[in-house]
C-alpha atoms as a PDB file:
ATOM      1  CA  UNK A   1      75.238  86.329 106.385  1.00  0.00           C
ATOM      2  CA  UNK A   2      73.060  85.181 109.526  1.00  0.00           C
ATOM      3  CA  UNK A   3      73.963  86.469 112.619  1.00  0.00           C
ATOM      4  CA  UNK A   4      73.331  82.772 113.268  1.00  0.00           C
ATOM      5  CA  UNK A   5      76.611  81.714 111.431  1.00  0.00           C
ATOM      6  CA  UNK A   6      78.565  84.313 112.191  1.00  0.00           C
ATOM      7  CA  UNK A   7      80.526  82.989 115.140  1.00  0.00           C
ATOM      8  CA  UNK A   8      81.207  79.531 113.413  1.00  0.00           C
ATOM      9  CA  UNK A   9      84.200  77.839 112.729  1.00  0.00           C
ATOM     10  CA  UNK A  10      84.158  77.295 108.887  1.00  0.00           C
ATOM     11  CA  UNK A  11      86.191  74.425 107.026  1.00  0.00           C
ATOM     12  CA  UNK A  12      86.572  73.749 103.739  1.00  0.00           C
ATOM     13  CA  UNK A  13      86.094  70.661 101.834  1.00  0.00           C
ATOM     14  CA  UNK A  14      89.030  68.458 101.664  1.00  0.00           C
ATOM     15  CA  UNK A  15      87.669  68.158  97.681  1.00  0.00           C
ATOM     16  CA  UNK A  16      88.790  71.578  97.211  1.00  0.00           C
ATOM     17  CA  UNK A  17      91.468  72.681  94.271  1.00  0.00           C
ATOM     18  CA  UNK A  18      94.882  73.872  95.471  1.00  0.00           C
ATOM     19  CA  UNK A  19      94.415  77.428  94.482  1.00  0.00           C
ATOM     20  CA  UNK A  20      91.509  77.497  96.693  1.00  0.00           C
ATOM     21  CA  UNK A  21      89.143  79.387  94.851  1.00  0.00           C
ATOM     22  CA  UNK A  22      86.629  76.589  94.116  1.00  0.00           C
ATOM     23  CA  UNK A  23      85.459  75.534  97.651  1.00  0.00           C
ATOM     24  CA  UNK A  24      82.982  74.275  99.847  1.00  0.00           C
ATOM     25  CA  UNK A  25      82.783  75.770 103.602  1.00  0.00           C
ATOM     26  CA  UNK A  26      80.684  74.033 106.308  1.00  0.00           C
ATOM     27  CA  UNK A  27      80.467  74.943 110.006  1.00  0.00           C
ATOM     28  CA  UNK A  28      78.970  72.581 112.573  1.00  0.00           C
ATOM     29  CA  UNK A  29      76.633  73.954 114.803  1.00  0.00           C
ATOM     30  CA  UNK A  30      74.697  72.502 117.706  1.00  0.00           C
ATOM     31  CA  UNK A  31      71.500  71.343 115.491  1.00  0.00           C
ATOM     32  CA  UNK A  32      72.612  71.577 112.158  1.00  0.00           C
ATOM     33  CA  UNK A  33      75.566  71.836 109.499  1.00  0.00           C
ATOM     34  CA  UNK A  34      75.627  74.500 107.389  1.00  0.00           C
ATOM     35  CA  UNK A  35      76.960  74.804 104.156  1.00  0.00           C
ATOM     36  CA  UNK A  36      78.128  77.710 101.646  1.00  0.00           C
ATOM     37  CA  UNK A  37      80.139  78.708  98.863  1.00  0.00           C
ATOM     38  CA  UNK A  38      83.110  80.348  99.537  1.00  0.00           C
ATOM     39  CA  UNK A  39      83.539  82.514  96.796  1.00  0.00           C
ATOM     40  CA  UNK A  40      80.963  84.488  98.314  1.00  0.00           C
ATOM     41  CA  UNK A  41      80.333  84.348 101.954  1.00  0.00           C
ATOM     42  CA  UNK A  42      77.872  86.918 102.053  1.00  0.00           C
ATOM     43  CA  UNK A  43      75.026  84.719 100.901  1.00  0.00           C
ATOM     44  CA  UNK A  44      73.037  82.343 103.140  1.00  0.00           C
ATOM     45  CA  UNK A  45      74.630  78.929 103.866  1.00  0.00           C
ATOM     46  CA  UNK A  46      72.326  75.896 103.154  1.00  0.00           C
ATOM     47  CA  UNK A  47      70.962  74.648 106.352  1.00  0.00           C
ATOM     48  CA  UNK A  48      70.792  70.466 107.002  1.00  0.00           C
ATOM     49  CA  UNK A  49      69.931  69.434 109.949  1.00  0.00           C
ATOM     50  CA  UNK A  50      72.188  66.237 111.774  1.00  0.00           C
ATOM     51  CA  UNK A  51      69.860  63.380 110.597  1.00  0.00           C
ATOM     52  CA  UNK A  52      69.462  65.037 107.006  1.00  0.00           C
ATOM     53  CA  UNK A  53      73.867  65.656 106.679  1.00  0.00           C
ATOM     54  CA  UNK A  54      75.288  62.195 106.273  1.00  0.00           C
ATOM     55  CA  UNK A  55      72.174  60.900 103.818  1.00  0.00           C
ATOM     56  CA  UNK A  56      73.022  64.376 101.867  1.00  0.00           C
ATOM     57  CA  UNK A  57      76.867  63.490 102.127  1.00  0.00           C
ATOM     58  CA  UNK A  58      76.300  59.489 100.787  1.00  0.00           C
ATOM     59  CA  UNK A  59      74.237  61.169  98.250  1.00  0.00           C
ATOM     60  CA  UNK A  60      76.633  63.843  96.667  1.00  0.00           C
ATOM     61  CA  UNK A  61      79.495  61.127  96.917  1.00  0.00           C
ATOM     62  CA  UNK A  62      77.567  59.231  94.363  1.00  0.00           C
ATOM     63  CA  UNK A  63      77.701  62.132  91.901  1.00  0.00           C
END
């Protein structure tokens, strides 16, 4: 993981299942929103930046 994400506070998506084991993380930072699989939290988070996150939100809504 990036030393960059490291310190954040990670939440997971209301969408998940309740055994957990299916789930979306994101952390909030100061210029973006990161993003990452849970299951394995070892690998890079996808990086959106503010403007990009709610057009990327609307977007996987719709499928």
């Amino acid at each position: 993981m990036s030393s960059g994400t490291t310190g954040l506070a990670w939440f997971k998506s209301s969408y998940s299942g309740s055994q957990g084991d299916d789930c979306v993380e994101i952390a909030i930072a100061e210029h973006a929103v990161h993003v990452r699989d849970s299951k394995d939290v070892t690998r890079e988070p996808v990086t959106v930046g503010h403007g990009g996150w709610a057009p990327f939100v609307r977007f996987a809504a719709r499928h």
